[in-house]
C-alpha atoms as a PDB file:
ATOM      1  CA  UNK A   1      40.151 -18.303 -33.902  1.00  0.00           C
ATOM      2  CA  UNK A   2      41.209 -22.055 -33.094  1.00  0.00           C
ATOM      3  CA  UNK A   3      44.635 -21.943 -31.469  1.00  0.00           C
ATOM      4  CA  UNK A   4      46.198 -25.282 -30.114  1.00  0.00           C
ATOM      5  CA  UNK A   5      47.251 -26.223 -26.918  1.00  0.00           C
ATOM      6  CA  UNK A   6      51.019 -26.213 -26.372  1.00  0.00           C
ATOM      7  CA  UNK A   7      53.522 -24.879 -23.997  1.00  0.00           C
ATOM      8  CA  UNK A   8      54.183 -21.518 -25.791  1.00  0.00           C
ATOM      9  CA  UNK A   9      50.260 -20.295 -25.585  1.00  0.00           C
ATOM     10  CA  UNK A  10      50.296 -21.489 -21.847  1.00  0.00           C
ATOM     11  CA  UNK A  11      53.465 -18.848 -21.477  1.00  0.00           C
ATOM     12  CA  UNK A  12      51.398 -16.368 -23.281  1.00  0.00           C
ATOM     13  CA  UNK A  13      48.307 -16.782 -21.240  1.00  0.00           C
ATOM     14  CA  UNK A  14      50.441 -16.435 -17.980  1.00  0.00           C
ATOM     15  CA  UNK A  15      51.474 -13.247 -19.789  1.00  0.00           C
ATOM     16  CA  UNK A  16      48.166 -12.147 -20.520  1.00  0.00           C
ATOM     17  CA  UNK A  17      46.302 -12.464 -17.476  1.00  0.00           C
ATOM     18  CA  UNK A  18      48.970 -11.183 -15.087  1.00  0.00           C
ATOM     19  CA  UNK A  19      50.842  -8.408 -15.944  1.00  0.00           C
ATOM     20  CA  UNK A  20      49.101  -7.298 -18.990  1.00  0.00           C
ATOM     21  CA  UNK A  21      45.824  -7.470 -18.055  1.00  0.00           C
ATOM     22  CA  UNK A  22      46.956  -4.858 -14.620  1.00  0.00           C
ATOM     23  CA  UNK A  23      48.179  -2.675 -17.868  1.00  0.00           C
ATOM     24  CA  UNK A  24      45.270  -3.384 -19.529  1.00  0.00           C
ATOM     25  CA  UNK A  25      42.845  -2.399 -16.712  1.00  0.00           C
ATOM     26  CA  UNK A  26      44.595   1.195 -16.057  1.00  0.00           C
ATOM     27  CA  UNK A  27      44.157   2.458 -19.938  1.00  0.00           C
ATOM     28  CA  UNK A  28      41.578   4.591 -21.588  1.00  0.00           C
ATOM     29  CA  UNK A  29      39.538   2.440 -23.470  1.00  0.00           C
ATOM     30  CA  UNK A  30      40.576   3.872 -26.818  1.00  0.00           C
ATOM     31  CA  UNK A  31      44.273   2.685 -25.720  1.00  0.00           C
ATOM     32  CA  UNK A  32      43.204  -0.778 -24.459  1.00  0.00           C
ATOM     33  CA  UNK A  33      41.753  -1.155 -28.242  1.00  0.00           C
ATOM     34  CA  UNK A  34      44.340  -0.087 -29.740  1.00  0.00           C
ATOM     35  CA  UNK A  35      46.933  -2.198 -27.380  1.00  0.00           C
ATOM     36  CA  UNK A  36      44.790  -5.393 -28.328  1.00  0.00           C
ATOM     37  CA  UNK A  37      45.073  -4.719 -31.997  1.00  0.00           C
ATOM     38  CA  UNK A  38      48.824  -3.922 -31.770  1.00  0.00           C
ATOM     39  CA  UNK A  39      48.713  -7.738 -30.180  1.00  0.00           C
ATOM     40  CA  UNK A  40      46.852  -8.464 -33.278  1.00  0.00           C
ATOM     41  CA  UNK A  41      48.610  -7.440 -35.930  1.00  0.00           C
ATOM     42  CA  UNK A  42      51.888  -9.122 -34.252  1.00  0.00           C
ATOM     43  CA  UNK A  43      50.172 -12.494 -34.513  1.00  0.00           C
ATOM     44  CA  UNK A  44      49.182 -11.656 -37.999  1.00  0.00           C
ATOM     45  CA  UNK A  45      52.804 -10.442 -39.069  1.00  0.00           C
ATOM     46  CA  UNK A  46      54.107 -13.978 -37.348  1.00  0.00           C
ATOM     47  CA  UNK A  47      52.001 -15.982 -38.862  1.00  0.00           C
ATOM     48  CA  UNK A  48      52.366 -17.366 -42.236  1.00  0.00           C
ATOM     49  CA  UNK A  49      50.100 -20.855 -42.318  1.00  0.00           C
ATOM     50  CA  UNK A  50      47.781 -19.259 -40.629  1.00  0.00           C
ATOM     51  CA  UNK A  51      47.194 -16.730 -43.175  1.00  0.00           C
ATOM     52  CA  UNK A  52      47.336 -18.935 -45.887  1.00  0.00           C
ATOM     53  CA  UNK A  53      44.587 -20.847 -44.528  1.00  0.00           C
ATOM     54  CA  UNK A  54      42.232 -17.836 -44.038  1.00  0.00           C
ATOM     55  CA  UNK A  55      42.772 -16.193 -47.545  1.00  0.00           C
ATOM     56  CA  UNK A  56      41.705 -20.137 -48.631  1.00  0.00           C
ATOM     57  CA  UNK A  57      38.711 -19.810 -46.450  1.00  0.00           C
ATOM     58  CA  UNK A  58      38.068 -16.458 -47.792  1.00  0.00           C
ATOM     59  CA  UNK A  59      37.932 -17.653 -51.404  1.00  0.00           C
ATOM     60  CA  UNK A  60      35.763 -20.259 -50.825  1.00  0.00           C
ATOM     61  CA  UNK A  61      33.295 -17.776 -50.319  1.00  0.00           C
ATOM     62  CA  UNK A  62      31.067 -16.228 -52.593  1.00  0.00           C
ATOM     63  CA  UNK A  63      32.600 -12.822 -54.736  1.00  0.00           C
ATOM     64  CA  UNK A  64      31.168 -10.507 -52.952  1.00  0.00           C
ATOM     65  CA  UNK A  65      33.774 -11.311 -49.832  1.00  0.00           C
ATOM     66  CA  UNK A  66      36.854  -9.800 -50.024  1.00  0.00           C
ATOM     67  CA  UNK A  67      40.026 -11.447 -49.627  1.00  0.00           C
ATOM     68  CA  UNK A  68      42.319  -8.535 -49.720  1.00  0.00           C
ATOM     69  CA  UNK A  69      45.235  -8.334 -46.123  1.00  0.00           C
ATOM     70  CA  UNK A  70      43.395  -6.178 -44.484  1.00  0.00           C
ATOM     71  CA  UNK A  71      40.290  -8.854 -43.838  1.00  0.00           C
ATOM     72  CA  UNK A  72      42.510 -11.003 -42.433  1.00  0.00           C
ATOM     73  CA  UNK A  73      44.774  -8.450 -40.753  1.00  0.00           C
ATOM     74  CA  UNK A  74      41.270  -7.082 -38.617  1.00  0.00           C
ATOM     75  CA  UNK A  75      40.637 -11.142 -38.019  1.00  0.00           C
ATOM     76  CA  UNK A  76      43.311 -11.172 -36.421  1.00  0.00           C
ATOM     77  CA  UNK A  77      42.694  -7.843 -34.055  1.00  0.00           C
ATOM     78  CA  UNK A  78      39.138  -8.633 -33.660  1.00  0.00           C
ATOM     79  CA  UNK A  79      40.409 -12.037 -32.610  1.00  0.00           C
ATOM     80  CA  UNK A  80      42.148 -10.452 -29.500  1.00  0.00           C
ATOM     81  CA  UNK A  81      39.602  -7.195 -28.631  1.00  0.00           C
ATOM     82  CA  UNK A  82      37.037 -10.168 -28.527  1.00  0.00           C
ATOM     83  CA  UNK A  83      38.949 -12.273 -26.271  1.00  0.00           C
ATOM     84  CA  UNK A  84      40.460  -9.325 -24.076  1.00  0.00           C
ATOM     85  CA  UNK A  85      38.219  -6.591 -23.979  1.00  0.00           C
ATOM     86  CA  UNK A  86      36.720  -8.434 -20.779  1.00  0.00           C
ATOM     87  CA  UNK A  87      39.051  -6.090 -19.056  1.00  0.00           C
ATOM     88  CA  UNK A  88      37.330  -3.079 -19.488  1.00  0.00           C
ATOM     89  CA  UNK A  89      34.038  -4.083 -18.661  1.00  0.00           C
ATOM     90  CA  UNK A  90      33.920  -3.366 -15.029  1.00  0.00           C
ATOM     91  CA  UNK A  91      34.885   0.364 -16.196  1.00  0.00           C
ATOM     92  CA  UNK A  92      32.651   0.743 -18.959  1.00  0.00           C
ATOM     93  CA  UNK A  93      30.287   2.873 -18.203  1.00  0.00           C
ATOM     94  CA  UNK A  94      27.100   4.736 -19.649  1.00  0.00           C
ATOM     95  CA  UNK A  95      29.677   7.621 -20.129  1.00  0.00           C
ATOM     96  CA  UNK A  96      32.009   5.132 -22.028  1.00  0.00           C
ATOM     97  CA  UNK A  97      28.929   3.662 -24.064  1.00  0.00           C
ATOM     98  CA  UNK A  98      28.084   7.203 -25.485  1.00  0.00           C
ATOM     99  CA  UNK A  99      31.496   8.247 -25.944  1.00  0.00           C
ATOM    100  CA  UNK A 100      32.355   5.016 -27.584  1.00  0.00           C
ATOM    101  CA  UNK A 101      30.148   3.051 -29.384  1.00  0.00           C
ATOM    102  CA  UNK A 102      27.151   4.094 -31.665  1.00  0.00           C
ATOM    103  CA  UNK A 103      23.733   2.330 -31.142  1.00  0.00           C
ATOM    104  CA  UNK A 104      21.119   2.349 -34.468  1.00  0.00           C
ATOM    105  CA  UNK A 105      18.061   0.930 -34.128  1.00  0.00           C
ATOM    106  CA  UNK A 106      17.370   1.641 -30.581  1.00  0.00           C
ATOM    107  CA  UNK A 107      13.495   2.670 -31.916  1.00  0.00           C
ATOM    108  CA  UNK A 108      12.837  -1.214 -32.867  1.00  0.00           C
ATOM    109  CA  UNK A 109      13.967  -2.227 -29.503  1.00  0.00           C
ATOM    110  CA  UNK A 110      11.563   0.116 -27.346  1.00  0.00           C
ATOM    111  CA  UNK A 111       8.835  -0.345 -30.146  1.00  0.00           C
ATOM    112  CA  UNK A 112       9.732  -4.392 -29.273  1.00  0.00           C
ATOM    113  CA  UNK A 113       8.983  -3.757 -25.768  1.00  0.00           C
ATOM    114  CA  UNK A 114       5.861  -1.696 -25.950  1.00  0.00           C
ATOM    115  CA  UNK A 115       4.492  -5.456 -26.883  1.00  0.00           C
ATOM    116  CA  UNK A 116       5.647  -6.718 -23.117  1.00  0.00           C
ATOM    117  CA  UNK A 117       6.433 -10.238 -24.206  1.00  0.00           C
ATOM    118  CA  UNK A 118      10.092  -9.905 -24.386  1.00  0.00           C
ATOM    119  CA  UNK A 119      12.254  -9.600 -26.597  1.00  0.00           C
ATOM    120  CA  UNK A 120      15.199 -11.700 -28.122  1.00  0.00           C
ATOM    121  CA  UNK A 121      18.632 -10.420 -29.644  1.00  0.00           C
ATOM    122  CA  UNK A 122      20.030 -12.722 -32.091  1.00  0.00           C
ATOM    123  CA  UNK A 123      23.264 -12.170 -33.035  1.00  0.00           C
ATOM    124  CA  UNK A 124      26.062 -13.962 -34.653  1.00  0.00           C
ATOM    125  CA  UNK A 125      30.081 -14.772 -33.939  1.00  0.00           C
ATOM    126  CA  UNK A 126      30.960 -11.706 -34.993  1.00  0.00           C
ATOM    127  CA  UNK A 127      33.103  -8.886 -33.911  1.00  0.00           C
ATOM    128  CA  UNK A 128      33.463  -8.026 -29.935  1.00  0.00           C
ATOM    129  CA  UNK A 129      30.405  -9.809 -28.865  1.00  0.00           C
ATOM    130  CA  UNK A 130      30.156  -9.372 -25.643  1.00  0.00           C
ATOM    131  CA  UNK A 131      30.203  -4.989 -26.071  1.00  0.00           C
ATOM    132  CA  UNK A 132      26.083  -4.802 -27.063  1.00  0.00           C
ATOM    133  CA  UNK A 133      25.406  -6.964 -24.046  1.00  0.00           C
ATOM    134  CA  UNK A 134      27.160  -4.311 -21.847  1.00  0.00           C
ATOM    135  CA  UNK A 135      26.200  -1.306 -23.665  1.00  0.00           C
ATOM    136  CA  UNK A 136      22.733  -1.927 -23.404  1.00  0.00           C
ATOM    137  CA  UNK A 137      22.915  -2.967 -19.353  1.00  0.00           C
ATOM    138  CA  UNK A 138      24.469   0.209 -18.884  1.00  0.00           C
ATOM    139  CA  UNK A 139      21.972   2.143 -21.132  1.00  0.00           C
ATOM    140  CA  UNK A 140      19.353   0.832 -18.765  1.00  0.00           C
ATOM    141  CA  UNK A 141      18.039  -2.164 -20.482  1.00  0.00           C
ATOM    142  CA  UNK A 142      17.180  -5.148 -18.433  1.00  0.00           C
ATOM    143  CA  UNK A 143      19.248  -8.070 -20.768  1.00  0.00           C
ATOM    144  CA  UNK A 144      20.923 -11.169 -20.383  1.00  0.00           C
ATOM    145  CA  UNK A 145      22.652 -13.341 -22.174  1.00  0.00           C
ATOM    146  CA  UNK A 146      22.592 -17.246 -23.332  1.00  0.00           C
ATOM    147  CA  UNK A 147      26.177 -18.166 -23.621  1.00  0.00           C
ATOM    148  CA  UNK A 148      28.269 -21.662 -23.689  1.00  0.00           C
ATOM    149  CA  UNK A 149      31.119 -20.830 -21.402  1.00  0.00           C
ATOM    150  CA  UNK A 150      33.641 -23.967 -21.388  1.00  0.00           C
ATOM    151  CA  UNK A 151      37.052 -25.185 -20.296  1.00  0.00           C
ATOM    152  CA  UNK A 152      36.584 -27.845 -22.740  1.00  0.00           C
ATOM    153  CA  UNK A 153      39.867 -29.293 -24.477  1.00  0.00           C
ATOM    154  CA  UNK A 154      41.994 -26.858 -22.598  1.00  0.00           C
ATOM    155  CA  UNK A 155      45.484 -27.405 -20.850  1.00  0.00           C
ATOM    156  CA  UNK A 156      45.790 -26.828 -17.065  1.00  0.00           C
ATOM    157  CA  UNK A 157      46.685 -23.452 -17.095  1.00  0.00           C
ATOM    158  CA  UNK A 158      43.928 -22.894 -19.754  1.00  0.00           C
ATOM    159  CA  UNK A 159      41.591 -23.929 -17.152  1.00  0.00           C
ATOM    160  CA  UNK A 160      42.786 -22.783 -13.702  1.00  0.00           C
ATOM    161  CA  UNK A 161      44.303 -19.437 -15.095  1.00  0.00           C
ATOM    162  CA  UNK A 162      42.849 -18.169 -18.169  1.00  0.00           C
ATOM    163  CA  UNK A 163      39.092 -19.469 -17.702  1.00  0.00           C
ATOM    164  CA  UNK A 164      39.187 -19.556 -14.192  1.00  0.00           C
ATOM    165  CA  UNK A 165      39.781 -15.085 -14.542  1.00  0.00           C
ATOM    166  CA  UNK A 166      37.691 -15.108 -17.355  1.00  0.00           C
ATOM    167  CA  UNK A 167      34.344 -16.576 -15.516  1.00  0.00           C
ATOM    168  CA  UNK A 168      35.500 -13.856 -12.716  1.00  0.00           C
ATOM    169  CA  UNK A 169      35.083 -11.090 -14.941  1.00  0.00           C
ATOM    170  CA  UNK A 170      31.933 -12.292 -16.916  1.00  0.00           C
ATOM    171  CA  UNK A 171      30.638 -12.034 -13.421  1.00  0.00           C
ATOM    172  CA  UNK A 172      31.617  -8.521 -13.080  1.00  0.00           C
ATOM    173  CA  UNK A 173      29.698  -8.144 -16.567  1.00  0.00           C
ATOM    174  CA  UNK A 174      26.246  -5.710 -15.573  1.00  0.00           C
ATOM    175  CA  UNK A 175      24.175  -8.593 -16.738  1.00  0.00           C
ATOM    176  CA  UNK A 176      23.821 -11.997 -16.069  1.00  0.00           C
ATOM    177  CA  UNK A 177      24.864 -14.604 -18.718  1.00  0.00           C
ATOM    178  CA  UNK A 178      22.870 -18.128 -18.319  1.00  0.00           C
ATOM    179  CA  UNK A 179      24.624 -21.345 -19.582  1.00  0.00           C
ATOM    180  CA  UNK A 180      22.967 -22.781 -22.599  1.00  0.00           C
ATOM    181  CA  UNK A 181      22.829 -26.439 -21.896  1.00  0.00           C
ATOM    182  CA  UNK A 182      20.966 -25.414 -17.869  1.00  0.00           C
ATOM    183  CA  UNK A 183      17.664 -25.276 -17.206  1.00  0.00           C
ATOM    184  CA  UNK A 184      16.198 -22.584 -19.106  1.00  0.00           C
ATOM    185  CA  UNK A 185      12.983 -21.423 -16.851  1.00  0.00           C
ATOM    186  CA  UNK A 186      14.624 -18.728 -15.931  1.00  0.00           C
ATOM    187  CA  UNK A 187      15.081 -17.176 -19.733  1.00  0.00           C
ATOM    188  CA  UNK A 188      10.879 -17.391 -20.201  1.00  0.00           C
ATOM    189  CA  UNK A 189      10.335 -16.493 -16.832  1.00  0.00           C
ATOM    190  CA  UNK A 190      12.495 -13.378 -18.019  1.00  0.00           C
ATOM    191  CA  UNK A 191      11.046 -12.874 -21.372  1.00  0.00           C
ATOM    192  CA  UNK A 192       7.621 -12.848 -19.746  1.00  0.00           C
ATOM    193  CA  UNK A 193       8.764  -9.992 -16.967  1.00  0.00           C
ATOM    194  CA  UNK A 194       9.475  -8.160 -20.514  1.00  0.00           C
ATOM    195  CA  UNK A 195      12.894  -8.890 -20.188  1.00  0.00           C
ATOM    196  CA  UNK A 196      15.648  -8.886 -22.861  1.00  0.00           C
ATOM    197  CA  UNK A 197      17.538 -12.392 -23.925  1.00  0.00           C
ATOM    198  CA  UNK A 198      20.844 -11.870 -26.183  1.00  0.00           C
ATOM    199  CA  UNK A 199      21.304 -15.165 -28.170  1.00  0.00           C
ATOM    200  CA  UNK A 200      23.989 -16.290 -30.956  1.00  0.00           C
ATOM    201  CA  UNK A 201      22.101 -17.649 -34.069  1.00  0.00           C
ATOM    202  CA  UNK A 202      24.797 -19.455 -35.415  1.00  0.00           C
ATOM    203  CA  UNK A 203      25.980 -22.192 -32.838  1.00  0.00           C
ATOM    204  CA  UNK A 204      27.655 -22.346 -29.757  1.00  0.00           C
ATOM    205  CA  UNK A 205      30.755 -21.424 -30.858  1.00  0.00           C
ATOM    206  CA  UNK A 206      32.285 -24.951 -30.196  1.00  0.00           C
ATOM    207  CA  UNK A 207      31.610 -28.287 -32.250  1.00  0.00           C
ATOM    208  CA  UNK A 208      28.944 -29.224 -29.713  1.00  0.00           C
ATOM    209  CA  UNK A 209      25.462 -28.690 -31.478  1.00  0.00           C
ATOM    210  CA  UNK A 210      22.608 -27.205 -28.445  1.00  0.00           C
ATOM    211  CA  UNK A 211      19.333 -27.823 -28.942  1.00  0.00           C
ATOM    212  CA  UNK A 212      17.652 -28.737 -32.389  1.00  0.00           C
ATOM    213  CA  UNK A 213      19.742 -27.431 -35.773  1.00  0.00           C
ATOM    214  CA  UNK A 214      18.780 -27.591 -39.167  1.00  0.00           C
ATOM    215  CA  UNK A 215      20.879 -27.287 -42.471  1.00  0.00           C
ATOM    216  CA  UNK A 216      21.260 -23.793 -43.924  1.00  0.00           C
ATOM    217  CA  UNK A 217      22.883 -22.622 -47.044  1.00  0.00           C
ATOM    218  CA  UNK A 218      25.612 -19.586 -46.226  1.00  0.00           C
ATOM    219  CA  UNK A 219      27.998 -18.643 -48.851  1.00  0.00           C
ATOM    220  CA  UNK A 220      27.677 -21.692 -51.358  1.00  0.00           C
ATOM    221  CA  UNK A 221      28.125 -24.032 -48.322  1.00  0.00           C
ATOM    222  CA  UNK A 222      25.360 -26.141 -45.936  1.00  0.00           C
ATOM    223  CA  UNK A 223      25.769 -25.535 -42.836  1.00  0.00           C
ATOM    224  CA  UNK A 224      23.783 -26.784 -39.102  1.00  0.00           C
ATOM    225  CA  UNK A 225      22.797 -23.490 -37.909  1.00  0.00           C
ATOM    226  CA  UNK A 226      20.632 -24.038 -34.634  1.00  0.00           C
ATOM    227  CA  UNK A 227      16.558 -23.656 -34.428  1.00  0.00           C
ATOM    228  CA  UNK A 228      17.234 -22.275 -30.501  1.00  0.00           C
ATOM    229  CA  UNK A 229      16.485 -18.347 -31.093  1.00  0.00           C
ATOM    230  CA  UNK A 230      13.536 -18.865 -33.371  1.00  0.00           C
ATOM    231  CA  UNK A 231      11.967 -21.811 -31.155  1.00  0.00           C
ATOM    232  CA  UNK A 232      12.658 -19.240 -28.061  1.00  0.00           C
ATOM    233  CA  UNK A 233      10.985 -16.087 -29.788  1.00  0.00           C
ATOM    234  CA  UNK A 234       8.009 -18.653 -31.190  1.00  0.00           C
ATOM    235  CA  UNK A 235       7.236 -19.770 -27.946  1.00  0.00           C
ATOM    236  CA  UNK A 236       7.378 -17.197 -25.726  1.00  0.00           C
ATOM    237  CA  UNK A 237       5.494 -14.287 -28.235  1.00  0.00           C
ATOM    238  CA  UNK A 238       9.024 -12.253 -27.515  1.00  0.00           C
ATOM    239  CA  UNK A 239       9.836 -10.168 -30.767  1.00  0.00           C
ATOM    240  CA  UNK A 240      13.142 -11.795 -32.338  1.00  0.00           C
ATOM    241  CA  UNK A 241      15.376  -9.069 -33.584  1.00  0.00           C
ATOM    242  CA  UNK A 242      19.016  -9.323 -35.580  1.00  0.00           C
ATOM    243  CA  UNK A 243      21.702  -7.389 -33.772  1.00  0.00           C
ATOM    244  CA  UNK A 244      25.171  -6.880 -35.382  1.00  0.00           C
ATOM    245  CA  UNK A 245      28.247  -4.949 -33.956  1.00  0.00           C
ATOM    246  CA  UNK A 246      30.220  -2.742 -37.069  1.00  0.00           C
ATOM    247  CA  UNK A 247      32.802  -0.451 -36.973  1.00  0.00           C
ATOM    248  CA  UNK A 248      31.867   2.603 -36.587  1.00  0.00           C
ATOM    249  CA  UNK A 249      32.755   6.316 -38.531  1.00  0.00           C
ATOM    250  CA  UNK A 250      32.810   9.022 -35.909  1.00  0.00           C
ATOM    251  CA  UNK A 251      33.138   6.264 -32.698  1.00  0.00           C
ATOM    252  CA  UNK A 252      34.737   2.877 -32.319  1.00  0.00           C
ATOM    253  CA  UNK A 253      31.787   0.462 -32.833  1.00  0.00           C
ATOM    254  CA  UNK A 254      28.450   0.740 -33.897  1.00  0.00           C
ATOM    255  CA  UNK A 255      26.036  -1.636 -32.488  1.00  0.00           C
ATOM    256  CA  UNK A 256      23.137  -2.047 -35.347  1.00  0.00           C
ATOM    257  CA  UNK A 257      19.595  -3.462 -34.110  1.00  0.00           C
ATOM    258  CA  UNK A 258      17.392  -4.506 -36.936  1.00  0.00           C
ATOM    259  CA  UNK A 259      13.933  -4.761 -37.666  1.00  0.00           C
ATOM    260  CA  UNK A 260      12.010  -7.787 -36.243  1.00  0.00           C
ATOM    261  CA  UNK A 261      12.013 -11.540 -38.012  1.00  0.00           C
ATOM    262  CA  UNK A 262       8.565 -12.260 -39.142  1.00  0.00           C
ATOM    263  CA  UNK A 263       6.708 -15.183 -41.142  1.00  0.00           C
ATOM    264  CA  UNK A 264       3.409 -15.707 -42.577  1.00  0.00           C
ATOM    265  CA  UNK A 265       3.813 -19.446 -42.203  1.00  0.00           C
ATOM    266  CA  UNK A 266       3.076 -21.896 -39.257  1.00  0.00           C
ATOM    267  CA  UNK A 267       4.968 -24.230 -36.809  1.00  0.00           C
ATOM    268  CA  UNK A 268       7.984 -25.513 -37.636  1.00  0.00           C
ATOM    269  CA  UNK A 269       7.809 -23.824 -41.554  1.00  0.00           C
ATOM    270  CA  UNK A 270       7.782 -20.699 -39.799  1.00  0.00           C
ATOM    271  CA  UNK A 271      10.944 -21.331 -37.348  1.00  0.00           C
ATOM    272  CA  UNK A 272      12.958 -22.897 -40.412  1.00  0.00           C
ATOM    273  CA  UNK A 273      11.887 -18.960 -42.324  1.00  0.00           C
ATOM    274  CA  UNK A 274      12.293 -16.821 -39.753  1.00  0.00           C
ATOM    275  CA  UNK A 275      16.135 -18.807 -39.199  1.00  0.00           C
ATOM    276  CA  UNK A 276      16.576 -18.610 -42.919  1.00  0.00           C
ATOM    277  CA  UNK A 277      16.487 -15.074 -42.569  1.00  0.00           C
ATOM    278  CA  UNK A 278      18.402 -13.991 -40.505  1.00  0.00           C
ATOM    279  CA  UNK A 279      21.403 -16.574 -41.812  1.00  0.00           C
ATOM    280  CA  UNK A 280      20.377 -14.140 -45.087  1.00  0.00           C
ATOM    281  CA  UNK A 281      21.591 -10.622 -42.830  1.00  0.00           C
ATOM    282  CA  UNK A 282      24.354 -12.530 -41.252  1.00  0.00           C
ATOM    283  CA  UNK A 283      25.691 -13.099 -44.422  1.00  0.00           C
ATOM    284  CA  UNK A 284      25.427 -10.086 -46.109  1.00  0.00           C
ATOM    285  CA  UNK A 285      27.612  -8.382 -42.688  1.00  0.00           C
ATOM    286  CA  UNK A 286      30.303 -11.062 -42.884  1.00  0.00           C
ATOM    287  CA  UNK A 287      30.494 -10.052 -46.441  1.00  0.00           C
ATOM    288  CA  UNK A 288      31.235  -6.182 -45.560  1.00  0.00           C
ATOM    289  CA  UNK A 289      33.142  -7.146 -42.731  1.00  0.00           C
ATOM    290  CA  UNK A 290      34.466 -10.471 -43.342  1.00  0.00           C
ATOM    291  CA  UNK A 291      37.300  -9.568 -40.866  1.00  0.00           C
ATOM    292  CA  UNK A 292      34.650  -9.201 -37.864  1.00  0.00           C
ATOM    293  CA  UNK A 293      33.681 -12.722 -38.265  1.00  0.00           C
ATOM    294  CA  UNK A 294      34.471 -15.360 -35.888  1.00  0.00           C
ATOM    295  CA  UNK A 295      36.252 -18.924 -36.966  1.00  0.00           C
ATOM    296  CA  UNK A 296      36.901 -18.070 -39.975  1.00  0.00           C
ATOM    297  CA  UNK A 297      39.639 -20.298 -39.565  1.00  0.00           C
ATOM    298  CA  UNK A 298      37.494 -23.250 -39.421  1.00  0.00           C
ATOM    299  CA  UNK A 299      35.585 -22.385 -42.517  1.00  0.00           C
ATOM    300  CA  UNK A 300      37.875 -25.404 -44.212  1.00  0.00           C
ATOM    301  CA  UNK A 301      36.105 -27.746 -47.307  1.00  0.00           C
ATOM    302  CA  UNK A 302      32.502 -26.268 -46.918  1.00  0.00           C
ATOM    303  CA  UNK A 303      32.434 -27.050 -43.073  1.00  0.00           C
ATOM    304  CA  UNK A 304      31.966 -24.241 -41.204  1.00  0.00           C
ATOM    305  CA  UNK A 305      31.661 -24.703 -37.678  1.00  0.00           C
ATOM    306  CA  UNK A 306      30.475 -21.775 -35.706  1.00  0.00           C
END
């Protein structure tokens, strides 16, 4: 969610990182969820242009999305478990992970492996994105993540407060997350240890376009989506596999790992497929959970930026 800079969301962030997140930090994790959506759903019931704009968004989309309250009324709480959740990652154990959160599709991860090139995670903006990267450290799996960390456009206190905690707790995160713009050795010399590389497949999550992008079609509307995870998996021989994060029946979240991405064609045909696809899966989860997905805010006159 874009929120702009001004005095009131400094206050807030003082709020938030001081004595809410000690609060925070004490709970179960069920209550820290639940605390975060309370948060939530009092930014939803405050806002009124806000809302607007996001039912708008919503109906640009195709049918199949629903624009009904409650999509934007879980926007809003995912908005704030995605942000805040950090605080419960130095406590989130392998205990927590089975208690917790549901994980389908473990089978094509260990099959991935058996190959011992690697393997890639692409994922999307979408729901609490940082969870699968620490469920599956503390299941064992050796992962990391590419990730665009930034204090880009934000006030003082933005900076020296909220990012300046935040980049402390991402290091307390059981996995290491490697900026996306640095030199990238280390993610093949990883993939070729059979090492696993969590990705986002549809931008950086800022306007700032990393590595090579191409134009996609996603709900009616063309879109840059970037070439990075494909180019990665086609380089390196590492299986590429879609990941998604859902909510869950019997547990809070369940963390779905798909099949591989694969393509009969060649070269640069056969990044632009294998991309193509899994912009096609992406798609088809935003339109279950259209609340999960991230920006949605932004998704303004067919320009989506993500």
């Amino acid at each position: 969610m874009y929120v702009d800079e001004n005095v009131l969301r400094d206050i807030l962030r003082l709020f938030v990182w001081y004595p809410l997140r000690w609060i925070i930090i004490i709970l179960p994790f069920r209550a820290e969820v639940q605390l975060l959506s309370l948060m939530g759903d009092i930014h939803y019931f405050l806002s009124r242009g806000k809302k607007r704009m996001l039912r708008d968004n919503l109906s640009r989309m195709k049918a199949s999305v629903s624009a009904d309250e409650s999509a934007i009324r879980k926007y809003f709480r995912n908005y704030y478990i995605d942000r805040l959740l950090i605080f419960a990652f130095p406590g989130f154990g392998s205990r927590e992970v089975k208690r917790f959160v549901k994980i389908r599709g473990l089978d094509n991860l260990n099959e991935a492996l058996k190959n011992r090139k690697g393997v890639v995670l692409v994922h999307g903006h979408f729901g609490p994105v940082h969870l699968p990267l620490v469920s599956l450290a503390r299941n064992g799996y050796k992962i990391k993540q590419i990730g665009n960390p930034t204090d880009e456009g934000l006030s003082w206190i933005g900076r020296n407060v909220a990012f300046r905690l935040r980049m402390v707790y991402e290091k307390k995160i059981p996995a290491e997350i490697v900026k996306a713009d640095s030199y990238l050795r280390p993610v093949f010399k990883w993939l070729k240890r059979n090492g696993i590389i969590m990705v986002t497949g549809d931008g950086s999550g800022t306007e700032r376009q990393i590595g090579r992008h191409a134009p996609f079609l996603i709900f009616g509307h063309k879109i840059m989506f970037p070439l990075g995870p494909s180019l990665l998996s086609e380089k390196t021989g590492a299986a590429l596999l879609p990941m998604f994060i859902v909510p869950a029946r019997n547990k809070l979240y369940e963390i779905i790992i798909e099949d591989p991405l694969k393509s009969e064609r060649k070269g640069n045909e056969k990044v632009l497929d294998i991309t193509g696809q899994f912009i096609r899966q992406l798609e088809n989860y935003i339109a279950l959970y259209p609340g999960y997905m991230h920006f949605l805010d932004r998704f303004h006159s067919g320009a989506l930026i993500i």
